[in-house]
Protein backbone atom coordinates (compact mmCIF):
# COMPACT_ATOMS: atom_id res chain seq x y z
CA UNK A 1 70.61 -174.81 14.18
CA UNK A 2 72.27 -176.15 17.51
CA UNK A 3 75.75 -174.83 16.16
CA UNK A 4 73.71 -171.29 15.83
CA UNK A 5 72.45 -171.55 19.41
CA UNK A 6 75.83 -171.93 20.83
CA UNK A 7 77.62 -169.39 19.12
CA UNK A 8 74.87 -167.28 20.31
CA UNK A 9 74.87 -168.41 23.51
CA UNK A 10 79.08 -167.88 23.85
CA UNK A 11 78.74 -164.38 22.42
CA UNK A 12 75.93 -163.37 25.06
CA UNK A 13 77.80 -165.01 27.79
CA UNK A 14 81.03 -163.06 26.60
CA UNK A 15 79.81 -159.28 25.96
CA UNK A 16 83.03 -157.75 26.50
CA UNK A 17 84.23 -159.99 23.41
CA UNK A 18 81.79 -158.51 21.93
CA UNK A 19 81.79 -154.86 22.85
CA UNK A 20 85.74 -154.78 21.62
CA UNK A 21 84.98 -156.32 18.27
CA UNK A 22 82.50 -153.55 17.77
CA UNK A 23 84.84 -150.56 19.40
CA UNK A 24 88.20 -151.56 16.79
CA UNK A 25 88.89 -148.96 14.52
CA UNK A 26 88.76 -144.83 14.63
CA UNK A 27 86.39 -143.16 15.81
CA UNK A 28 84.96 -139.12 16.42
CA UNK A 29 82.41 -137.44 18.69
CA UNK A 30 79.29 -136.07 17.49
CA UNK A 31 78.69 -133.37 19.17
CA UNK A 32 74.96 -132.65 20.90
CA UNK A 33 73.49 -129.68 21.70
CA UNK A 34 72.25 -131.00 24.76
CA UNK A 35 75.60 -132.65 26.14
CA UNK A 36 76.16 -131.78 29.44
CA UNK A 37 79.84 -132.71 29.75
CA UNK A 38 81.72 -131.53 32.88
CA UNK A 39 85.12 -131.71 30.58
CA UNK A 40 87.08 -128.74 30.83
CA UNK A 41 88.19 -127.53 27.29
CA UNK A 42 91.63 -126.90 26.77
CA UNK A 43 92.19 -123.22 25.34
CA UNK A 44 94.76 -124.40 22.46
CA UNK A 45 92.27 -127.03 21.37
CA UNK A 46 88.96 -125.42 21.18
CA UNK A 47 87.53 -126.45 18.33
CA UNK A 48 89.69 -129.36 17.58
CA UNK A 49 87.76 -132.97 16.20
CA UNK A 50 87.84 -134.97 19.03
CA UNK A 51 89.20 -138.03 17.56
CA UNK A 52 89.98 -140.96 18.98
CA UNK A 53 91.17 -144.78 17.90
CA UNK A 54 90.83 -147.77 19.31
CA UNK A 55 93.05 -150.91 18.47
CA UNK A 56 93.01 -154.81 18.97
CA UNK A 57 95.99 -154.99 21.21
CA UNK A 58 94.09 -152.53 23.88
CA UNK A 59 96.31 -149.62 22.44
CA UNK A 60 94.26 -146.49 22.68
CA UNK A 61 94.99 -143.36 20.94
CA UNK A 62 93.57 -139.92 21.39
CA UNK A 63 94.64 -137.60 19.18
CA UNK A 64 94.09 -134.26 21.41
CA UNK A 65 96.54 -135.59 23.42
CA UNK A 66 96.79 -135.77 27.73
CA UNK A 67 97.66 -132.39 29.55
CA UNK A 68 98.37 -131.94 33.11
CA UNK A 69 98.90 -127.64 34.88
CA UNK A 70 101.16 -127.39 37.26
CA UNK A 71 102.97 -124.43 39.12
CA UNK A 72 106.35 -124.44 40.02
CA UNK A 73 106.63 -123.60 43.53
CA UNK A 74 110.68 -122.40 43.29
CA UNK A 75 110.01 -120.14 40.25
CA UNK A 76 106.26 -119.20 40.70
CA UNK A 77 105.79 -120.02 37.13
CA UNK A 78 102.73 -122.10 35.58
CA UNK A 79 104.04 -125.46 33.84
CA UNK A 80 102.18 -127.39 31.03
CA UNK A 81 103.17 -131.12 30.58
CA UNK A 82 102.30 -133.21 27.85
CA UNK A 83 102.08 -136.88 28.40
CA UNK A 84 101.24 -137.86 24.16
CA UNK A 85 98.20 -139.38 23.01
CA UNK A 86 99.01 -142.97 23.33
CA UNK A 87 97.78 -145.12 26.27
CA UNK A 88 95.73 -147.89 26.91
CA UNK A 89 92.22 -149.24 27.19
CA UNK A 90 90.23 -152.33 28.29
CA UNK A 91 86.69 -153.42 28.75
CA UNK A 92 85.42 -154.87 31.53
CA UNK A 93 82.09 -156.07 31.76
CA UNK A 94 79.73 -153.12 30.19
CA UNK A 95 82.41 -150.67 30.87
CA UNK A 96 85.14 -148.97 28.99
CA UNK A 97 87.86 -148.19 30.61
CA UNK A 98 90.45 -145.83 29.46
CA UNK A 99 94.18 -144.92 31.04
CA UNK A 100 94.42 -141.16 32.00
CA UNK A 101 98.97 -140.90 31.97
CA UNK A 102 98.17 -137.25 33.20
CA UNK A 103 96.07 -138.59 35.97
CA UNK A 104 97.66 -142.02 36.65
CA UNK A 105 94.69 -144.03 36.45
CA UNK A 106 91.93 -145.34 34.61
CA UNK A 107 88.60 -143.60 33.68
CA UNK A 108 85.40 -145.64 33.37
CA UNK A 109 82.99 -144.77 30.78
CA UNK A 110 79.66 -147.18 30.93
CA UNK A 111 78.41 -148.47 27.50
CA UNK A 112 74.76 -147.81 26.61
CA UNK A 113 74.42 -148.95 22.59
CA UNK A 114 77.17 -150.32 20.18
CA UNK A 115 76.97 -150.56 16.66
CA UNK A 116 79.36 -150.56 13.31
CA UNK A 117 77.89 -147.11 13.18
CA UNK A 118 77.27 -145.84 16.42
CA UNK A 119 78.66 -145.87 19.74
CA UNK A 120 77.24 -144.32 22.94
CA UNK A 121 78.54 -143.68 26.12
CA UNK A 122 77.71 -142.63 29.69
CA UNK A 123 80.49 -140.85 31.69
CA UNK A 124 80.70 -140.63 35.27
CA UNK A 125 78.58 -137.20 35.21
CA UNK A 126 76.04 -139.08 33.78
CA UNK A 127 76.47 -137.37 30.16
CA UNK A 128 76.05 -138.91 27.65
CA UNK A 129 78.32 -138.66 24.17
CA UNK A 130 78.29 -140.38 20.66
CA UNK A 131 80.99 -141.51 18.71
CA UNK A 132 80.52 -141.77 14.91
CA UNK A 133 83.10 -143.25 12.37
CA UNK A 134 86.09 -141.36 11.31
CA UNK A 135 87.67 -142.22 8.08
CA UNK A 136 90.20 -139.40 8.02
CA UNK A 137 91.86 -138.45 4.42
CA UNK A 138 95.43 -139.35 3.39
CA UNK A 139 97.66 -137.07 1.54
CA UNK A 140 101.08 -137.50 -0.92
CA UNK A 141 103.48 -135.25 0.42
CA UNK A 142 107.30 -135.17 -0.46
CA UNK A 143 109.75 -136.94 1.18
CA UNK A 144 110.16 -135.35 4.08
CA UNK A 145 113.52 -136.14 6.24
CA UNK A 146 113.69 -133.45 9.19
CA UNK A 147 110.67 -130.98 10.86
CA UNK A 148 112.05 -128.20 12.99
CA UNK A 149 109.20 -126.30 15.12
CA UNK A 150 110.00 -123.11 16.87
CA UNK A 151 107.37 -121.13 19.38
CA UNK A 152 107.35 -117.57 20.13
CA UNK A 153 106.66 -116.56 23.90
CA UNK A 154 103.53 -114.61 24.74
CA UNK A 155 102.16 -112.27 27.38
CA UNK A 156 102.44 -114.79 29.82
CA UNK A 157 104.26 -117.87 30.73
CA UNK A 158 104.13 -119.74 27.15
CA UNK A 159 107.02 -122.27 26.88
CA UNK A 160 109.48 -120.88 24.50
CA UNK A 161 111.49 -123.36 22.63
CA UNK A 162 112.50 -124.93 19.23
CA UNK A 163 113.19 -128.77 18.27
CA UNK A 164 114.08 -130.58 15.05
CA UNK A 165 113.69 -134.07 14.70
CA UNK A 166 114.74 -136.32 11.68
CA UNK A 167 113.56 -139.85 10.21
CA UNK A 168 116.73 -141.83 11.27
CA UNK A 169 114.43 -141.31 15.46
CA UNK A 170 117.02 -138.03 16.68
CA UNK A 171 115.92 -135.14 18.59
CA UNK A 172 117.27 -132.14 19.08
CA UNK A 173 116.01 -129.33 21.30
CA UNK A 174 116.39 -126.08 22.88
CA UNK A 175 114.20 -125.03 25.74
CA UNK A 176 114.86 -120.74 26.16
CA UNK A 177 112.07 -120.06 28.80
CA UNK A 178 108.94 -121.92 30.49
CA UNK A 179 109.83 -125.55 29.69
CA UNK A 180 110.30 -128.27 32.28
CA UNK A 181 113.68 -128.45 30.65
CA UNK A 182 115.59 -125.07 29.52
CA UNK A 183 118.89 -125.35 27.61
CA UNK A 184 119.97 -127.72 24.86
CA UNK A 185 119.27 -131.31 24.97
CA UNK A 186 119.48 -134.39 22.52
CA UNK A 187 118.40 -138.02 22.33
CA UNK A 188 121.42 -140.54 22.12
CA UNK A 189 119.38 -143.31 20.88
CA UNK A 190 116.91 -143.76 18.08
CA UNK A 191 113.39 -143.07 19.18
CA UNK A 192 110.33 -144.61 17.84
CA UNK A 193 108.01 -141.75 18.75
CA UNK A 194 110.05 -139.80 16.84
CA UNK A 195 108.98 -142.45 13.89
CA UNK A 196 105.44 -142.35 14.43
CA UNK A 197 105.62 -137.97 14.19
CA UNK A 198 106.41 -138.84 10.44
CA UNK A 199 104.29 -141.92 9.81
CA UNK A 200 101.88 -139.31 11.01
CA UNK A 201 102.28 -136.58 8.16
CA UNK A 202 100.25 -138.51 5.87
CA UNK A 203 97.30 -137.23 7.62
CA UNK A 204 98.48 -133.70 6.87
CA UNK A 205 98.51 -131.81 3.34
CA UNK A 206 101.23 -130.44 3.03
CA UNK A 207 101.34 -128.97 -0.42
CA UNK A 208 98.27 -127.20 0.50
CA UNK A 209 99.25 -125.68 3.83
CA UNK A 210 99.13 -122.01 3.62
CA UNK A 211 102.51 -119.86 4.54
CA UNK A 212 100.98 -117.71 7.12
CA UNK A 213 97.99 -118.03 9.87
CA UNK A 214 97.12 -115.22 12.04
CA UNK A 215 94.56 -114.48 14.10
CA UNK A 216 93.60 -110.63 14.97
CA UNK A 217 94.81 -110.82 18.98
CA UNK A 218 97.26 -109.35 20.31
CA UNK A 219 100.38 -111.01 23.18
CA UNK A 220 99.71 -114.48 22.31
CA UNK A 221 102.03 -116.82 21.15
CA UNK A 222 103.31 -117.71 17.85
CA UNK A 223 104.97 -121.12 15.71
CA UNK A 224 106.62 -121.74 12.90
CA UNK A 225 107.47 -124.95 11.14
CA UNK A 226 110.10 -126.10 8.69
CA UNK A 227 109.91 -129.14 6.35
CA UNK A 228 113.07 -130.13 4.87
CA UNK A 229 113.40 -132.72 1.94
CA UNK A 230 117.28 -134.05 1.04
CA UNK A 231 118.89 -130.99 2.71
CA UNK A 232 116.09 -128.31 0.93
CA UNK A 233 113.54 -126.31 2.84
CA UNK A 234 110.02 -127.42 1.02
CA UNK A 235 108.02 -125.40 3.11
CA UNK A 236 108.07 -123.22 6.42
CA UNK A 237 104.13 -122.29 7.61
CA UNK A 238 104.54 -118.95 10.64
CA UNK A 239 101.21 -119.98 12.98
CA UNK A 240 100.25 -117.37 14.97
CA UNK A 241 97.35 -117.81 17.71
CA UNK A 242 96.71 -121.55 16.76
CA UNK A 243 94.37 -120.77 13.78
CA UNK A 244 96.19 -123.01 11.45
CA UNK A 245 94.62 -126.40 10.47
CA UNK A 246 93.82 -129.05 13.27
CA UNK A 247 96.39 -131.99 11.81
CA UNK A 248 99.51 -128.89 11.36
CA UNK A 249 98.57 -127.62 15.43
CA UNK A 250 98.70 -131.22 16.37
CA UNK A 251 102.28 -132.09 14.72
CA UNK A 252 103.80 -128.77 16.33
CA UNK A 253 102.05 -130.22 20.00
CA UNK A 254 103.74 -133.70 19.40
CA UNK A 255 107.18 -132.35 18.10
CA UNK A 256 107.42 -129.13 20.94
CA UNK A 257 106.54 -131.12 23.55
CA UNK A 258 108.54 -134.06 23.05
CA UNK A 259 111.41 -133.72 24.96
CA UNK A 260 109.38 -134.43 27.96
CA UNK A 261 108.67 -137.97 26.91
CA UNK A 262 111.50 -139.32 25.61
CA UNK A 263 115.15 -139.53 27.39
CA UNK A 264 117.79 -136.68 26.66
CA UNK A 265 121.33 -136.21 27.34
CA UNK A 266 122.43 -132.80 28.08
CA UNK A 267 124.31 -130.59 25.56
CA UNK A 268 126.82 -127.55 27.33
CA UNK A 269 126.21 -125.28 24.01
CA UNK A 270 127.74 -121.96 25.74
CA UNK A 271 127.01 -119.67 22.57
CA UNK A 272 124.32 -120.18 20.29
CA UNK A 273 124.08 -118.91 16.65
CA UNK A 274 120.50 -117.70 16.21
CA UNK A 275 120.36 -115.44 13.16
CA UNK A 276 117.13 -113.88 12.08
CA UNK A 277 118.05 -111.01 9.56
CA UNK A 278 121.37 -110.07 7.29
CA UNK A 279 121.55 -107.73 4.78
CA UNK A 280 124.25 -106.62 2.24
CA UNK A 281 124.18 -103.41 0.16
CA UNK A 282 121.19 -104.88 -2.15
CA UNK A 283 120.08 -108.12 -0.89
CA UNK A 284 118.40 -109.38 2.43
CA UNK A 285 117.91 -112.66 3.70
CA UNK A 286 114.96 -112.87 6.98
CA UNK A 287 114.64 -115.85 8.93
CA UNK A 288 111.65 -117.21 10.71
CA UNK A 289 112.38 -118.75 14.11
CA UNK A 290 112.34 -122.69 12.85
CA UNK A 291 114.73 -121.93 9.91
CA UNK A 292 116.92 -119.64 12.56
CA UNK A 293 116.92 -122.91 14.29
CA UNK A 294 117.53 -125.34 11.47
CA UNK A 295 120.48 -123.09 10.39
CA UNK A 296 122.20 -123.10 13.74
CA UNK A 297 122.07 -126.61 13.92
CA UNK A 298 123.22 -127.04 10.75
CA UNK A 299 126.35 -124.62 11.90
CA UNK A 300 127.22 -126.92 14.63
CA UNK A 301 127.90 -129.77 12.40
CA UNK A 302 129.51 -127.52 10.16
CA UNK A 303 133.29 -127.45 9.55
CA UNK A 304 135.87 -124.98 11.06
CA UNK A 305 138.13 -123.77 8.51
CA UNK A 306 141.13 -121.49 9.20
CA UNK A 307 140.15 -118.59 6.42
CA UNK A 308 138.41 -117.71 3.51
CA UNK A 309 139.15 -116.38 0.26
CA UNK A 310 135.10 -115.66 -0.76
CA UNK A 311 133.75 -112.15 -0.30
CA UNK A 312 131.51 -112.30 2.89
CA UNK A 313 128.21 -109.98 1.56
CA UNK A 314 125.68 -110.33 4.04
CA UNK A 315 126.06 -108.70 7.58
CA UNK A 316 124.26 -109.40 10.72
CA UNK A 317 124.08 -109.48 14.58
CA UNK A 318 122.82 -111.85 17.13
CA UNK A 319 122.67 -112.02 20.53
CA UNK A 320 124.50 -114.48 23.09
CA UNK A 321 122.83 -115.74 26.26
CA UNK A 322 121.83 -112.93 28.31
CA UNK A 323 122.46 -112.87 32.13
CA UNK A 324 119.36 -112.63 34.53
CA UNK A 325 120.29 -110.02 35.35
CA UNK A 326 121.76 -108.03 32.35
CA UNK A 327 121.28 -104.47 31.76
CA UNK A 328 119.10 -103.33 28.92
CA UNK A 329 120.42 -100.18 28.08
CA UNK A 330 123.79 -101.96 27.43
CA UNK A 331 122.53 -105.06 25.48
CA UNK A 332 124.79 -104.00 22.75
CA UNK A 333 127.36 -105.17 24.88
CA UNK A 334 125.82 -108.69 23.85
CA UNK A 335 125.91 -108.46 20.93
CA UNK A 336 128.15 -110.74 18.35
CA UNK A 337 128.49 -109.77 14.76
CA UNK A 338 128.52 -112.57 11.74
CA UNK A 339 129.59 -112.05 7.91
CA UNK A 340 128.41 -115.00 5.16
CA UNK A 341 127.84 -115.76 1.79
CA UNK A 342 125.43 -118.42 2.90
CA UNK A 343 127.95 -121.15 3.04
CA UNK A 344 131.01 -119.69 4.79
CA UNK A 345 130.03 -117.92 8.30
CA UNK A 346 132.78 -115.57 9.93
CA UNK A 347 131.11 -115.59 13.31
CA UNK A 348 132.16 -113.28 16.21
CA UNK A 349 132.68 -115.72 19.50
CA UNK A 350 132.00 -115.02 22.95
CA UNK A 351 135.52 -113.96 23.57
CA UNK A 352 135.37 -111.37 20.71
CA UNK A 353 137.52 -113.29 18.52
CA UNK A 354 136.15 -114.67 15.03
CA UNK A 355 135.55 -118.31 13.46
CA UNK A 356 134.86 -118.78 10.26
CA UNK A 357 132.78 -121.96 9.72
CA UNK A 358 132.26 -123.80 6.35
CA UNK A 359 128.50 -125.67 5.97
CA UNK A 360 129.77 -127.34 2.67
CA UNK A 361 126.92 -125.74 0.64
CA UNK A 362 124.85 -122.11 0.24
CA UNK A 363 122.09 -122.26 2.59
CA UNK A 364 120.55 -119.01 1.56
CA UNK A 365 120.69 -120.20 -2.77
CA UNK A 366 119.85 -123.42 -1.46
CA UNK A 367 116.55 -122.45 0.29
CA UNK A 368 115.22 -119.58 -2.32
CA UNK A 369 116.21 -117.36 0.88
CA UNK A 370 117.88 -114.19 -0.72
CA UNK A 371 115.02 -111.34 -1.24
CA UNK A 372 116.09 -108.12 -2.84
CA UNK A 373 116.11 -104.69 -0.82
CA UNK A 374 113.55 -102.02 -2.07
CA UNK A 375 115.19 -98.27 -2.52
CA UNK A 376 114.04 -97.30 0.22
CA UNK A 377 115.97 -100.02 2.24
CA UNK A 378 119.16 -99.99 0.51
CA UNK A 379 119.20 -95.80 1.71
CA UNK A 380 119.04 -97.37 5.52
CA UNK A 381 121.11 -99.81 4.89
């Protein structure tokens, strides 16, 4: 009985012991009808479960993520920047208190009741919110070795840019328009973030994803993202208006906005091959943006060969970087024309001269890319 009384008596005299024994694990809001929250909600995550997870070594995850707006003075343009969703949190006293990286500093939450089940807390407004246990499902998905994410701009200043990241930690990434970094960019050394992105996918089901999400609104922005598995597309999912799944929006926010959180070396790239549509007299092959994107990167660490015997079938046109001040009646003077089988690329340069390039494989057979033209399209063609 005295060895009772004392641990009693050490656990009263040390609630904060306590109170983090009881916080450990993951965790989700229930929502009330009568909160009274003074929490701004984000536009791209209305909706979202508010999810959050606690761990022993103060590590504090919360899976919305931390935002912070600002405008750019020098090009009058709003900026979004993305700090992650991993920071840190400690208790002191009857208070939980939680790193803001958007914010630089800590915000203090008071606690009013914790148990295995429940958890209530009292922000600084004086609203009050629950958390509730979250036991989130795991999913078998294929091997998957590289995720390229592409987004669409919008009537407004939505970022515009595409990345592709691979297990071995590498990033690489092209801002176009209304990123805090525009042009190409890479990572020279292997990234753990990066590492955590995949441990991540088990939380998402893949196999199950649908191809297309759309919501009826016009001028907003649009995704699309590639999985590939030993050098083979498995799936690419075109998101348009955020109305796909929660745990799919959440991998595209952690894999677009990375290059703001890890260090990158600049790449001087001076004509890149974005291809979205080639035809030949019967076939077609159409590209969303993320395989565009996985294909041109796949051309850069192709091989340059000084000719080719194979007949080229499919024709196409893209578009180098356009001026800021180029004329749009004469865009065709931009534009670059490329012939391919799907493994050799006879690509029209900058200079007007051609290259043909060898990728070592067929990445239209390859993929299941090659569609057939209706009647109809093989008389325009």
């Amino acid at each position: 009985m005295i060895i009772t009384l004392v641990c009693v008596f050490a656990v009263s005299c040390h609630p904060e012991k306590e109170y983090s024994q009881k916080i450990t694990g993951t965790w989700a809001i229930e929502k009330h009808d009568d909160e009274n929250s003074q929490k701004p909600v984000l536009p791209f995550t209305n909706g979202d479960p508010e999810i959050m997870v606690f761990e022993k070594d103060g590590t504090y995850i919360n899976k919305s993520g931390f935002f912070k707006f600002s405008h750019d003075q020098a090009s009058g343009k709003d900026q979004t920047l993305y700090f992650g969703e991993q920071t840190k949190y400690a208790i002191k006293g009857d208070s939980l208190l939680i790193f803001d990286p958007a914010e630089n500093r800590f915000t203090g939450n008071k606690i009013l009741h914790t148990t295995g089940r429940k958890i209530i807390l009292e922000q600084r407004d004086k609203s009050k919110i629950t958390l509730i246990p979250f036991s989130g499902k795991k999913f078998n998905n294929p091997p998957i070795d590289e995720i390229i994410v592409s987004k669409s701009p919008c009537f407004g200043n939505c970022p515009e840019n595409s990345s592709i990241i691979n297990t071995a930690g590498h990033l690489f990434f092209y801002g176009k328009t209304n990123n805090s970094k525009d042009g190409f960019y890479k990572n020279v050394t292997i990234n753990k973030k990066i590492k955590e992105i995949f441990n991540e996918l088990q939380h998402l089901d893949i196999n199950s994803i649908q191809p297309a999400y759309r919501v009826s609104i016009t001028d907003l922005s649009s995704q699309s993202v590639t999985f590939v598995s030993k050098g083979n597309i498995v799936k690419t999912v075109y998101n348009y208006g955020n109305d796909s799944p929660f745990e799919l929006r959440r991998l595209i926010r952690n894999i677009s906005y990375l290059y703001q959180n890890i260090p990158l070396q600049y790449i001087d790239v001076k004509d890149p091959v974005l291809l979205y549509r080639l035809k030949s007299e019967t076939q077609e092959v159409v590209l969303k943006e993320s395989e565009t994107f996985y294909l041109f990167h796949e051309l850069l660490n192709s091989k340059q060969i000084a000719n080719s015997m194979q007949s080229l079938s499919f024709k196409g046109k893209y578009l180098i970087d356009l001026p800021k001040d180029y004329d749009y009646q004469h865009i065709q003077l931009y534009e670059r024309t490329i012939n391919t089988d799907g493994r050799f690329f006879r690509i029209q340069q900058r200079d007007g001269n051609f290259k043909i390039y060898d990728l070592g494989y067929n990445f239209f057979i390859r993929n299941n890319l090659i569609k057939k033209l209706n009647r109809n399209e093989n008389e325009e063609n």
